[in-house]
PDB file of N, CA and C in Angstrom:
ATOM      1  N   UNK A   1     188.760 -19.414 135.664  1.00  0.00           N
ATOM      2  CA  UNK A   1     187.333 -19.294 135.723  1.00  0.00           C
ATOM      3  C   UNK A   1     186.936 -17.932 135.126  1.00  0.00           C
ATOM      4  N   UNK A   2     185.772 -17.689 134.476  1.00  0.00           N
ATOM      5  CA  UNK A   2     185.297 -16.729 133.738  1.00  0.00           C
ATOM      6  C   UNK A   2     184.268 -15.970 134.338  1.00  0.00           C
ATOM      7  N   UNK A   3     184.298 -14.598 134.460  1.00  0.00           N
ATOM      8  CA  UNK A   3     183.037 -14.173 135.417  1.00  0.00           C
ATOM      9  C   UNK A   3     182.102 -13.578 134.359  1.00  0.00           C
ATOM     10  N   UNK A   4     180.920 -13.914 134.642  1.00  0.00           N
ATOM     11  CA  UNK A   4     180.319 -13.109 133.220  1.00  0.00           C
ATOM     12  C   UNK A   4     178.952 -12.147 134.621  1.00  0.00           C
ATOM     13  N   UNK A   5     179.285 -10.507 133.635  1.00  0.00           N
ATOM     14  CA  UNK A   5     178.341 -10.059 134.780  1.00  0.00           C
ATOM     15  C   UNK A   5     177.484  -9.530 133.785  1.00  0.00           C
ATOM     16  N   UNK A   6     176.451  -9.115 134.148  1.00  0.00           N
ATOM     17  CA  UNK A   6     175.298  -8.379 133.603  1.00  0.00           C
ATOM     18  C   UNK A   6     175.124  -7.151 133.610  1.00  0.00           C
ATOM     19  N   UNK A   7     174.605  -6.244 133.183  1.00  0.00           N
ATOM     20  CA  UNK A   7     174.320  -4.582 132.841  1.00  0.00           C
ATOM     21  C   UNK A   7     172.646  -4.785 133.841  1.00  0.00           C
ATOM     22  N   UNK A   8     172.864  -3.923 134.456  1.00  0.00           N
ATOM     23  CA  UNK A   8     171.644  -3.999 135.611  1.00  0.00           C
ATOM     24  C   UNK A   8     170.995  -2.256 134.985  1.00  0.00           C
ATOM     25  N   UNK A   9     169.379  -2.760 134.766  1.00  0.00           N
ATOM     26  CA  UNK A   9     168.911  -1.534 134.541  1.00  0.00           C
ATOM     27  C   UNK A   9     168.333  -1.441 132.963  1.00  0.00           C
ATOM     28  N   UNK A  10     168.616  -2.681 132.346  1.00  0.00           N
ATOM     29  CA  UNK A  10     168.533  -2.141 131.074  1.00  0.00           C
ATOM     30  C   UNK A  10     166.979  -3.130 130.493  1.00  0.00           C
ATOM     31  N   UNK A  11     165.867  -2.114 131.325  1.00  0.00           N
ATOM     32  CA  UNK A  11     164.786  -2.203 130.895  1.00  0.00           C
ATOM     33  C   UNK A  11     164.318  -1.441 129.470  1.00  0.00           C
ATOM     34  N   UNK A  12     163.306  -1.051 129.335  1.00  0.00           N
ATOM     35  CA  UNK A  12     162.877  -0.193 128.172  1.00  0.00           C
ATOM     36  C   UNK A  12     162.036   1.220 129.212  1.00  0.00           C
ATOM     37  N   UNK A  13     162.789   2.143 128.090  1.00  0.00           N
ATOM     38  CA  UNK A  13     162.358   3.788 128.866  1.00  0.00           C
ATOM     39  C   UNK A  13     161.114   3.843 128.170  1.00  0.00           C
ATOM     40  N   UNK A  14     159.817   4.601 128.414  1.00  0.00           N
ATOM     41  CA  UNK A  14     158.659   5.312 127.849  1.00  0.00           C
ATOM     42  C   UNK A  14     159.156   6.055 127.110  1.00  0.00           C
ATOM     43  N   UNK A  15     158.546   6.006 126.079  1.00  0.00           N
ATOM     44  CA  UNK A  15     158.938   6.974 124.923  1.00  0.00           C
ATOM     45  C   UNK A  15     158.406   7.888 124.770  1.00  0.00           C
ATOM     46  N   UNK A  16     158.738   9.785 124.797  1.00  0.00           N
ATOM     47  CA  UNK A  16     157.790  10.691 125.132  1.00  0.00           C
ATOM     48  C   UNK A  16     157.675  10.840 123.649  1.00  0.00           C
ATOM     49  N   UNK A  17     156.204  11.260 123.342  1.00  0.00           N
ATOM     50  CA  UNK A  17     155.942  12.309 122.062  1.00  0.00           C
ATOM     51  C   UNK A  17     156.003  13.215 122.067  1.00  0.00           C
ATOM     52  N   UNK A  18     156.624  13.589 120.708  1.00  0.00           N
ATOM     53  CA  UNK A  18     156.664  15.072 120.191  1.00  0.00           C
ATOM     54  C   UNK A  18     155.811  15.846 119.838  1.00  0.00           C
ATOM     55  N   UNK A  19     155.552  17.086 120.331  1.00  0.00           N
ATOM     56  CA  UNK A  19     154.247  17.599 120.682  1.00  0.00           C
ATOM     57  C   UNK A  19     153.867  18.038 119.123  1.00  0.00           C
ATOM     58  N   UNK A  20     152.331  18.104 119.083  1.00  0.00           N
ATOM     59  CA  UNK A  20     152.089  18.042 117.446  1.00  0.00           C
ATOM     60  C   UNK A  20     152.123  20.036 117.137  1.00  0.00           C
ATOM     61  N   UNK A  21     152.316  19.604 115.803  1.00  0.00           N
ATOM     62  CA  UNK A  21     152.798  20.832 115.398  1.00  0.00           C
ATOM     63  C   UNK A  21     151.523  21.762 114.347  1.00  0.00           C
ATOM     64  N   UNK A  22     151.259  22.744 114.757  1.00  0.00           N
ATOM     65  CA  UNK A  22     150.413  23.642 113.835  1.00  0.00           C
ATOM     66  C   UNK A  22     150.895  24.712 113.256  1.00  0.00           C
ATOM     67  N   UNK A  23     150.294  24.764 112.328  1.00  0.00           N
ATOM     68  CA  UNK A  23     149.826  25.754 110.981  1.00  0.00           C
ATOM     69  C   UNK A  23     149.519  27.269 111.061  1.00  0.00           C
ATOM     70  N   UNK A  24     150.490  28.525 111.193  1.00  0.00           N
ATOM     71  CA  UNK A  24     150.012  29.561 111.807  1.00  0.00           C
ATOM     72  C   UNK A  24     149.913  30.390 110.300  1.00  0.00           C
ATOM     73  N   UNK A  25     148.081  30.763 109.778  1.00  0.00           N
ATOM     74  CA  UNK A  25     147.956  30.478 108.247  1.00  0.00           C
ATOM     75  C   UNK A  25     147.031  32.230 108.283  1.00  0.00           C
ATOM     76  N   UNK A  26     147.823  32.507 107.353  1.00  0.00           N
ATOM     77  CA  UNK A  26     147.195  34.195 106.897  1.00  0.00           C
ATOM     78  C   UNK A  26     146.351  34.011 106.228  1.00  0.00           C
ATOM     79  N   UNK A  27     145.209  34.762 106.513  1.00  0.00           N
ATOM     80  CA  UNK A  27     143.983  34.774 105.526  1.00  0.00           C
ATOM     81  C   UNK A  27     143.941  35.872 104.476  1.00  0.00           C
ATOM     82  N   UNK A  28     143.792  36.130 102.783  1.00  0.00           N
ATOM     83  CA  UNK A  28     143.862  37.350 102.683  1.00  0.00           C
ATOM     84  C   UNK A  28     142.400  38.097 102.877  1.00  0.00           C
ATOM     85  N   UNK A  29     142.433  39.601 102.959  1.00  0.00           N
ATOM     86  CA  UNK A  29     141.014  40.158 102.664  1.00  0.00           C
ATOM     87  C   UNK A  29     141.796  41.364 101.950  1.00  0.00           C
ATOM     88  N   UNK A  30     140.395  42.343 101.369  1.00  0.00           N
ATOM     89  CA  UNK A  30     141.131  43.231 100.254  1.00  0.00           C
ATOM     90  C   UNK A  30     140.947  44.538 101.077  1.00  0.00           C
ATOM     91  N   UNK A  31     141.642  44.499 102.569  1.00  0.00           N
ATOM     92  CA  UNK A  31     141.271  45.952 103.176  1.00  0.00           C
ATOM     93  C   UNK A  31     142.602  46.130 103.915  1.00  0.00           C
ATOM     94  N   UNK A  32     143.155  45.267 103.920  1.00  0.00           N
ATOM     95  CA  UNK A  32     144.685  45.507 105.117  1.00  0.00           C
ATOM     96  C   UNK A  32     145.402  46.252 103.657  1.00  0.00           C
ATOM     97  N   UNK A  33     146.098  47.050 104.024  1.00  0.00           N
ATOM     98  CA  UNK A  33     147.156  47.605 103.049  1.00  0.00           C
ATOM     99  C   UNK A  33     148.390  46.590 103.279  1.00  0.00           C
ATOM    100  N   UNK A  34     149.063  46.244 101.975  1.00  0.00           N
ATOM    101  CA  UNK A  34     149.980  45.497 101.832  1.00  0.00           C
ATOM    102  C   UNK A  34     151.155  45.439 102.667  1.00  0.00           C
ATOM    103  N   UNK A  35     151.401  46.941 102.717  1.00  0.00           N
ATOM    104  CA  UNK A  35     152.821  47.150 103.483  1.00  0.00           C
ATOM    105  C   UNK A  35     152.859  47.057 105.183  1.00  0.00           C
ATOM    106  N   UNK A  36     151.448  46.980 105.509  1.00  0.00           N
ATOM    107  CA  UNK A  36     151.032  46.558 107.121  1.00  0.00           C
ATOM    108  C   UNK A  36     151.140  45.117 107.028  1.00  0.00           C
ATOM    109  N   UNK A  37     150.607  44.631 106.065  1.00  0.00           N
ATOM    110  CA  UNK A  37     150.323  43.105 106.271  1.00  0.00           C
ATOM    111  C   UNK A  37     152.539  42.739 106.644  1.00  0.00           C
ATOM    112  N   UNK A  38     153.352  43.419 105.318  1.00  0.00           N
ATOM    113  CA  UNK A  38     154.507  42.684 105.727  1.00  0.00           C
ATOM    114  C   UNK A  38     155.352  43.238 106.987  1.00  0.00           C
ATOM    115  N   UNK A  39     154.770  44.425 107.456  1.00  0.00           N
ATOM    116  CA  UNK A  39     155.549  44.510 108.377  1.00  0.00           C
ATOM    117  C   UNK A  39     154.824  44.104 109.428  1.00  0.00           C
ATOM    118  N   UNK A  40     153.760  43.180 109.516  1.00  0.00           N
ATOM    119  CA  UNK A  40     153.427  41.944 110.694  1.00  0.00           C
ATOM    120  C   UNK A  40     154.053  40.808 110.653  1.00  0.00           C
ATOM    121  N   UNK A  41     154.383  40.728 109.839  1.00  0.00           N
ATOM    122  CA  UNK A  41     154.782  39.779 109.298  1.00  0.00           C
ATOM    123  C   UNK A  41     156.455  39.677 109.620  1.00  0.00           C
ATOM    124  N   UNK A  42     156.881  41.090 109.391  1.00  0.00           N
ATOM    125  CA  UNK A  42     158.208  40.565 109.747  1.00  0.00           C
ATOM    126  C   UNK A  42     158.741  41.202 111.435  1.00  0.00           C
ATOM    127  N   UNK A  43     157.441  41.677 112.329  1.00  0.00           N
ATOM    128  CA  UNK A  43     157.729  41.793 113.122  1.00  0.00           C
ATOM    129  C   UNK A  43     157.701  40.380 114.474  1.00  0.00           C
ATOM    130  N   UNK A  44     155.993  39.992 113.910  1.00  0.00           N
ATOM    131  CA  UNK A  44     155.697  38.571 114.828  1.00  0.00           C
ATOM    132  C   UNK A  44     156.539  37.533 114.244  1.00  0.00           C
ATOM    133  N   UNK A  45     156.833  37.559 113.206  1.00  0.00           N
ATOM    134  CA  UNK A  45     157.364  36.068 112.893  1.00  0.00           C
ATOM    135  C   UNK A  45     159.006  36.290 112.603  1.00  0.00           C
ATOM    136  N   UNK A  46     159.154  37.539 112.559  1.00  0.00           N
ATOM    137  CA  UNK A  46     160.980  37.831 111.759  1.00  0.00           C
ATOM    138  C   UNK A  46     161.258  37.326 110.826  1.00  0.00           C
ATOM    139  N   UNK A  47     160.432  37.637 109.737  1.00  0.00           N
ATOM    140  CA  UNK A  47     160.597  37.803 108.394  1.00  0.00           C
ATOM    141  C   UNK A  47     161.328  38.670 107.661  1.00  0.00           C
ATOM    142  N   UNK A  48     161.959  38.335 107.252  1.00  0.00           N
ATOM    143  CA  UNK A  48     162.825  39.378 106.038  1.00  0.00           C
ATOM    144  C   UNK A  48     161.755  40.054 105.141  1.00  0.00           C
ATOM    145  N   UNK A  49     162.188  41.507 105.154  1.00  0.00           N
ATOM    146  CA  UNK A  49     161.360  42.098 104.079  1.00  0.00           C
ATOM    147  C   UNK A  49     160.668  41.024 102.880  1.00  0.00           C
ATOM    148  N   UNK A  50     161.937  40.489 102.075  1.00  0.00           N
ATOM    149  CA  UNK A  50     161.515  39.791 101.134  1.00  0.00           C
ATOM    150  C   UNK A  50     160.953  38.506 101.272  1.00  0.00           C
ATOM    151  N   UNK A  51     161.075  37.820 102.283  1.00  0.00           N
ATOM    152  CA  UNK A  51     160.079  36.627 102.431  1.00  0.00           C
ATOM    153  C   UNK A  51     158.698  36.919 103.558  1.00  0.00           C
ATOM    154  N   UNK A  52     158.463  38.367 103.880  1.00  0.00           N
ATOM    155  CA  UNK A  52     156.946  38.674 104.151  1.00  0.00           C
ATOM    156  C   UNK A  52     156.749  38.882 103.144  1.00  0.00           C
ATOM    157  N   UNK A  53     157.246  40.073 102.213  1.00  0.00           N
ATOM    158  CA  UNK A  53     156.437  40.344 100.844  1.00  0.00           C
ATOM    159  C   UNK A  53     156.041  38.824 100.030  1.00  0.00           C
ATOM    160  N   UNK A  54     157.252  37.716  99.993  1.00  0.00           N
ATOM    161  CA  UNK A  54     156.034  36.411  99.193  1.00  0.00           C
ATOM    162  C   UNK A  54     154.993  35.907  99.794  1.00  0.00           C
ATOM    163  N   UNK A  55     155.203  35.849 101.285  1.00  0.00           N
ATOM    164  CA  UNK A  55     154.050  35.118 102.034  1.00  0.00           C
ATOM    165  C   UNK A  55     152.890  36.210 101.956  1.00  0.00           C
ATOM    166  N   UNK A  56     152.854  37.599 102.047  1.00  0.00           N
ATOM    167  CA  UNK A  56     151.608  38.264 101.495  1.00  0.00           C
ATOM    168  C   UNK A  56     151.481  37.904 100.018  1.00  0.00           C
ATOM    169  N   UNK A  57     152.295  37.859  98.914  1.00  0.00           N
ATOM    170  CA  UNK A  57     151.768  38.039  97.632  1.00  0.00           C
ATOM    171  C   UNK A  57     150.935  36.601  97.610  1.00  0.00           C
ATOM    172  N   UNK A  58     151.409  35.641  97.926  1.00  0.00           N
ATOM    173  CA  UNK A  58     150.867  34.236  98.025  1.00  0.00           C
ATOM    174  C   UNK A  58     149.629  34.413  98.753  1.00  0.00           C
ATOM    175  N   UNK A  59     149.434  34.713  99.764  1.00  0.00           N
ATOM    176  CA  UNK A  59     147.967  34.681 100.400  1.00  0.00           C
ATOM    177  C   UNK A  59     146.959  35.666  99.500  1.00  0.00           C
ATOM    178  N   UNK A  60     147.547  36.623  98.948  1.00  0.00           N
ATOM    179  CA  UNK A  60     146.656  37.505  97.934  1.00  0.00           C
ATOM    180  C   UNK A  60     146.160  36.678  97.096  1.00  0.00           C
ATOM    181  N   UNK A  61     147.043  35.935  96.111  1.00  0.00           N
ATOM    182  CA  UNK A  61     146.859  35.297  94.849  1.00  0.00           C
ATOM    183  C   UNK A  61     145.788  34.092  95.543  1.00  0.00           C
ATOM    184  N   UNK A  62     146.151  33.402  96.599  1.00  0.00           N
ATOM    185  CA  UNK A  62     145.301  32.132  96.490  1.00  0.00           C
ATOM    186  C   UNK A  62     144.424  32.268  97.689  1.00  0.00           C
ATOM    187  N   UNK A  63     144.420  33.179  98.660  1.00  0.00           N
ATOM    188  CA  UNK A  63     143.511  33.843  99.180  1.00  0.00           C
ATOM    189  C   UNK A  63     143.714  33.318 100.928  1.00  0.00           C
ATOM    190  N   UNK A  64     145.090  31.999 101.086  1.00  0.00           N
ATOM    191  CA  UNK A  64     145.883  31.985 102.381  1.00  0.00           C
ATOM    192  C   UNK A  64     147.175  31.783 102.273  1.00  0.00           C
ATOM    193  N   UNK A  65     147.734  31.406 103.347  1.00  0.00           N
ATOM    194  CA  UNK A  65     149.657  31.124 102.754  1.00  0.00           C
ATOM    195  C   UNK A  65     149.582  30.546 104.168  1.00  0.00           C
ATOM    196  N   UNK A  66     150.600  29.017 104.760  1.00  0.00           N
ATOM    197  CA  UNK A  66     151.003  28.978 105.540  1.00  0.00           C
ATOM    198  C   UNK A  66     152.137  30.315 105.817  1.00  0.00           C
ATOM    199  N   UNK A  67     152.196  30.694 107.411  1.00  0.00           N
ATOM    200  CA  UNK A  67     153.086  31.560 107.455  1.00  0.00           C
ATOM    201  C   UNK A  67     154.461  31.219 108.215  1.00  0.00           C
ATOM    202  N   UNK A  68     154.100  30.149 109.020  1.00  0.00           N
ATOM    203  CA  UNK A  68     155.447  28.990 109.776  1.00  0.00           C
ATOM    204  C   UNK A  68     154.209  27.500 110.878  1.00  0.00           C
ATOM    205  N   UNK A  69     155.461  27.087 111.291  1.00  0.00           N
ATOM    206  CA  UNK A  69     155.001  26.001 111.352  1.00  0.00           C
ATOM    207  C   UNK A  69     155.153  25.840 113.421  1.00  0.00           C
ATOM    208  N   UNK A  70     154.648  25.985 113.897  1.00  0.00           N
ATOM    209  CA  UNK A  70     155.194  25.876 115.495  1.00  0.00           C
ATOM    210  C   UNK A  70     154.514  25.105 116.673  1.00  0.00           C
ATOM    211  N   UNK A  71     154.747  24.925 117.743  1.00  0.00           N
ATOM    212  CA  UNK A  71     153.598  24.141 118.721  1.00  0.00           C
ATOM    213  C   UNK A  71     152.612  24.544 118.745  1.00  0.00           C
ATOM    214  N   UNK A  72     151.420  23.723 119.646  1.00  0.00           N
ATOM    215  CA  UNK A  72     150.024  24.518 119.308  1.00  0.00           C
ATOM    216  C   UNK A  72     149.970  26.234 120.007  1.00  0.00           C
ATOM    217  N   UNK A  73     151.108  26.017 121.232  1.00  0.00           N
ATOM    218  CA  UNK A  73     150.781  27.303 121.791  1.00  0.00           C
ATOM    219  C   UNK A  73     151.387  28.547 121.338  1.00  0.00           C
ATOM    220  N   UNK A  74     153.047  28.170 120.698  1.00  0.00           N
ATOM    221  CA  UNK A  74     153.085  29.171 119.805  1.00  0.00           C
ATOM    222  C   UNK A  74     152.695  29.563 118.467  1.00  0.00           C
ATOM    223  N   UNK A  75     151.674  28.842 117.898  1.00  0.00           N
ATOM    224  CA  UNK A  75     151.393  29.306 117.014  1.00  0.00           C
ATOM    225  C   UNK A  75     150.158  29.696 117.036  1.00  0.00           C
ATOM    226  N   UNK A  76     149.658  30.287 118.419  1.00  0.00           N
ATOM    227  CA  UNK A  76     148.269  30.657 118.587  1.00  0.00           C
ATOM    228  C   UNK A  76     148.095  31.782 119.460  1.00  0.00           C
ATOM    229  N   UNK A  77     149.590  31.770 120.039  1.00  0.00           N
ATOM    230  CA  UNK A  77     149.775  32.754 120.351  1.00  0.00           C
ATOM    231  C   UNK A  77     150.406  34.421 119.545  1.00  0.00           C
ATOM    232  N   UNK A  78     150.885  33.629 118.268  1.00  0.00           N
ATOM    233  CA  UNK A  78     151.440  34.389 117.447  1.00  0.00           C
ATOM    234  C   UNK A  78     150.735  34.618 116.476  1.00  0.00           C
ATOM    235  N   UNK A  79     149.458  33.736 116.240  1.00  0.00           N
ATOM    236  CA  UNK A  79     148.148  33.931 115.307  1.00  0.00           C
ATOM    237  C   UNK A  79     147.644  35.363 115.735  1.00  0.00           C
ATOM    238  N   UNK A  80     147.182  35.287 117.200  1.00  0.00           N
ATOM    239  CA  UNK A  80     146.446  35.923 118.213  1.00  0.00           C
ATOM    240  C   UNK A  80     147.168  37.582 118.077  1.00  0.00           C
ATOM    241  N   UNK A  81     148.511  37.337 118.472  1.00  0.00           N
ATOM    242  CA  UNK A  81     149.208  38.704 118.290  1.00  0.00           C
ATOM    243  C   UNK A  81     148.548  39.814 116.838  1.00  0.00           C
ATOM    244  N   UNK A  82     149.135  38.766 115.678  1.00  0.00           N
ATOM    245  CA  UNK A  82     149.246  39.092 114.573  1.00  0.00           C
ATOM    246  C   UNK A  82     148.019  39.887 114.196  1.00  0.00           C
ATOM    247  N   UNK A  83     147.099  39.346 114.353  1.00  0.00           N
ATOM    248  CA  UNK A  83     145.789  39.304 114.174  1.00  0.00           C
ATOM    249  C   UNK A  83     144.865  40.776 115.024  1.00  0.00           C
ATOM    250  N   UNK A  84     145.697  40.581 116.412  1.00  0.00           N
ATOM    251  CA  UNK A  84     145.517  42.210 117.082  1.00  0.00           C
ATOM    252  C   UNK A  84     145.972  42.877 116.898  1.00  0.00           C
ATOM    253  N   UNK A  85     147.132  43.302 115.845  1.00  0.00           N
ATOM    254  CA  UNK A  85     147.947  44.144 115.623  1.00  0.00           C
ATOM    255  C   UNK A  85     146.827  45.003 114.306  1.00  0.00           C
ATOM    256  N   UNK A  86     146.595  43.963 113.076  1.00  0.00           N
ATOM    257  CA  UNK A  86     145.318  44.744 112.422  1.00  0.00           C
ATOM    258  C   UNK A  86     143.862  44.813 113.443  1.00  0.00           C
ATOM    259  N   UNK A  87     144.147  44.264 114.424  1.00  0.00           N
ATOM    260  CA  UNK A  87     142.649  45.170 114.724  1.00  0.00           C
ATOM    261  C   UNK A  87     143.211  45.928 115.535  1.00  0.00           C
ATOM    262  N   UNK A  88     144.126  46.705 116.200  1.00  0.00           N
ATOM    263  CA  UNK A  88     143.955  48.023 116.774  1.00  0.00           C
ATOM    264  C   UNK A  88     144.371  48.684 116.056  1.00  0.00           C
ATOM    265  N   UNK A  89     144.541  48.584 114.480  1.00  0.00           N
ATOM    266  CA  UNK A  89     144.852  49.643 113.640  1.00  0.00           C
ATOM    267  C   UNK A  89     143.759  49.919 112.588  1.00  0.00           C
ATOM    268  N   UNK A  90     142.288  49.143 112.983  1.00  0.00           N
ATOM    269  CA  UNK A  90     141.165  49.438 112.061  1.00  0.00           C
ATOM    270  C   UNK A  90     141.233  48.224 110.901  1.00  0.00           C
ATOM    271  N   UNK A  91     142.352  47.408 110.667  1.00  0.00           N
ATOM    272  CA  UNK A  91     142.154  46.260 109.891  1.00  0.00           C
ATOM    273  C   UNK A  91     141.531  45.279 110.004  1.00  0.00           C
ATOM    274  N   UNK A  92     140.753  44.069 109.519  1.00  0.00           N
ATOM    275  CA  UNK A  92     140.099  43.102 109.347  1.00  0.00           C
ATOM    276  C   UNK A  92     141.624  42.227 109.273  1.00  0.00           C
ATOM    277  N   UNK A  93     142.581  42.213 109.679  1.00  0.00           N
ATOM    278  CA  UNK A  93     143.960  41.394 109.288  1.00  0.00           C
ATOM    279  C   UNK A  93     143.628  39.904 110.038  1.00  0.00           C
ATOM    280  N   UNK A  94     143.259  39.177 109.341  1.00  0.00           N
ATOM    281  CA  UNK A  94     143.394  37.928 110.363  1.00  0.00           C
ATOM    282  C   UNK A  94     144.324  36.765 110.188  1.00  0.00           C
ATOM    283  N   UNK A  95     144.985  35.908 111.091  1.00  0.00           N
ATOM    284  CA  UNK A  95     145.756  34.799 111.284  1.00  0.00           C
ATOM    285  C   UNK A  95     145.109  33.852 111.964  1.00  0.00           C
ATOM    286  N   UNK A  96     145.071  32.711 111.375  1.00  0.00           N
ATOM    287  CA  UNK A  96     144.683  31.850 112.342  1.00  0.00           C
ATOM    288  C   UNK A  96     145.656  30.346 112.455  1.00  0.00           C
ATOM    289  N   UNK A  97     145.154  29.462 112.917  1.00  0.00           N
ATOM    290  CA  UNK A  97     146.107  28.108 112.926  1.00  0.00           C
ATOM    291  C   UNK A  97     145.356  27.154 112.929  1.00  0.00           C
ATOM    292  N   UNK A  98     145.727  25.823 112.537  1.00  0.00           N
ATOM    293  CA  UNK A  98     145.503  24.193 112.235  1.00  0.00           C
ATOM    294  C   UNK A  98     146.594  23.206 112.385  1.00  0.00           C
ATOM    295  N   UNK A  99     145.875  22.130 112.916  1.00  0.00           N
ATOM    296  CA  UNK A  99     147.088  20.733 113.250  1.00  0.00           C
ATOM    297  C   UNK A  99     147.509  20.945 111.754  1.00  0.00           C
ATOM    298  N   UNK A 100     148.916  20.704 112.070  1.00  0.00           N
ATOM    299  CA  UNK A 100     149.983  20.285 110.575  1.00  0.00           C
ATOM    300  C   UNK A 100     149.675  18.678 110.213  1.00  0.00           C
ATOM    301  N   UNK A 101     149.346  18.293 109.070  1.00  0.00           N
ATOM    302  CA  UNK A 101     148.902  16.525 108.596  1.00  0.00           C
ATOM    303  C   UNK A 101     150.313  15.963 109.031  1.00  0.00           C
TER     304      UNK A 101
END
């Protein structure tokens, strides 16, 4: 005789979503000095010298640059930082963020 048993349990799980991801995006203006802008750049985000210096030259030339890509809260929290760092030094430096498409 043959016993045939069953797997007990094997409903379907809820499927969680992955939390949506935003856009933490440098604005340029023509008053932050360059070499502040990259060393925000590579302090909030840990950027290498040489990939803050493109993400500033890029926001110069076209006037923003994504700067990384993160949840809504870290990347608004790291907008927020960035962004107070030129204003307690007299800069207009701003960062801000947007849902990623």
């Amino acid at each position: 005789m043959t016993e045939i048993t069953t797997r007990p349990g094997t409903g379907t799980r809820p499927k969680t979503e992955r939390p949506r991801l935003h856009k933490v995006i440098l604005i340029n203006d023509d008053y932050t000095p360059r070499g502040f802008v990259v060393a925000v750049l590579k302090a909030e985000f840990r950027m290498t010298e040489d990939q803050a210096h493109r993400v500033m030259i890029t926001a110069h030339r076209r006037g923003a640059c994504v700067v990384a890509v993160y949840t809504k809260e870290v990347a608004e929290t790291k907008a927020t930082r960035a962004s107070e760092a030129g204003r307690a030094n007299g800069y207009p430096l701003l960062f801000t963020t947007e849902p990623e498409d």
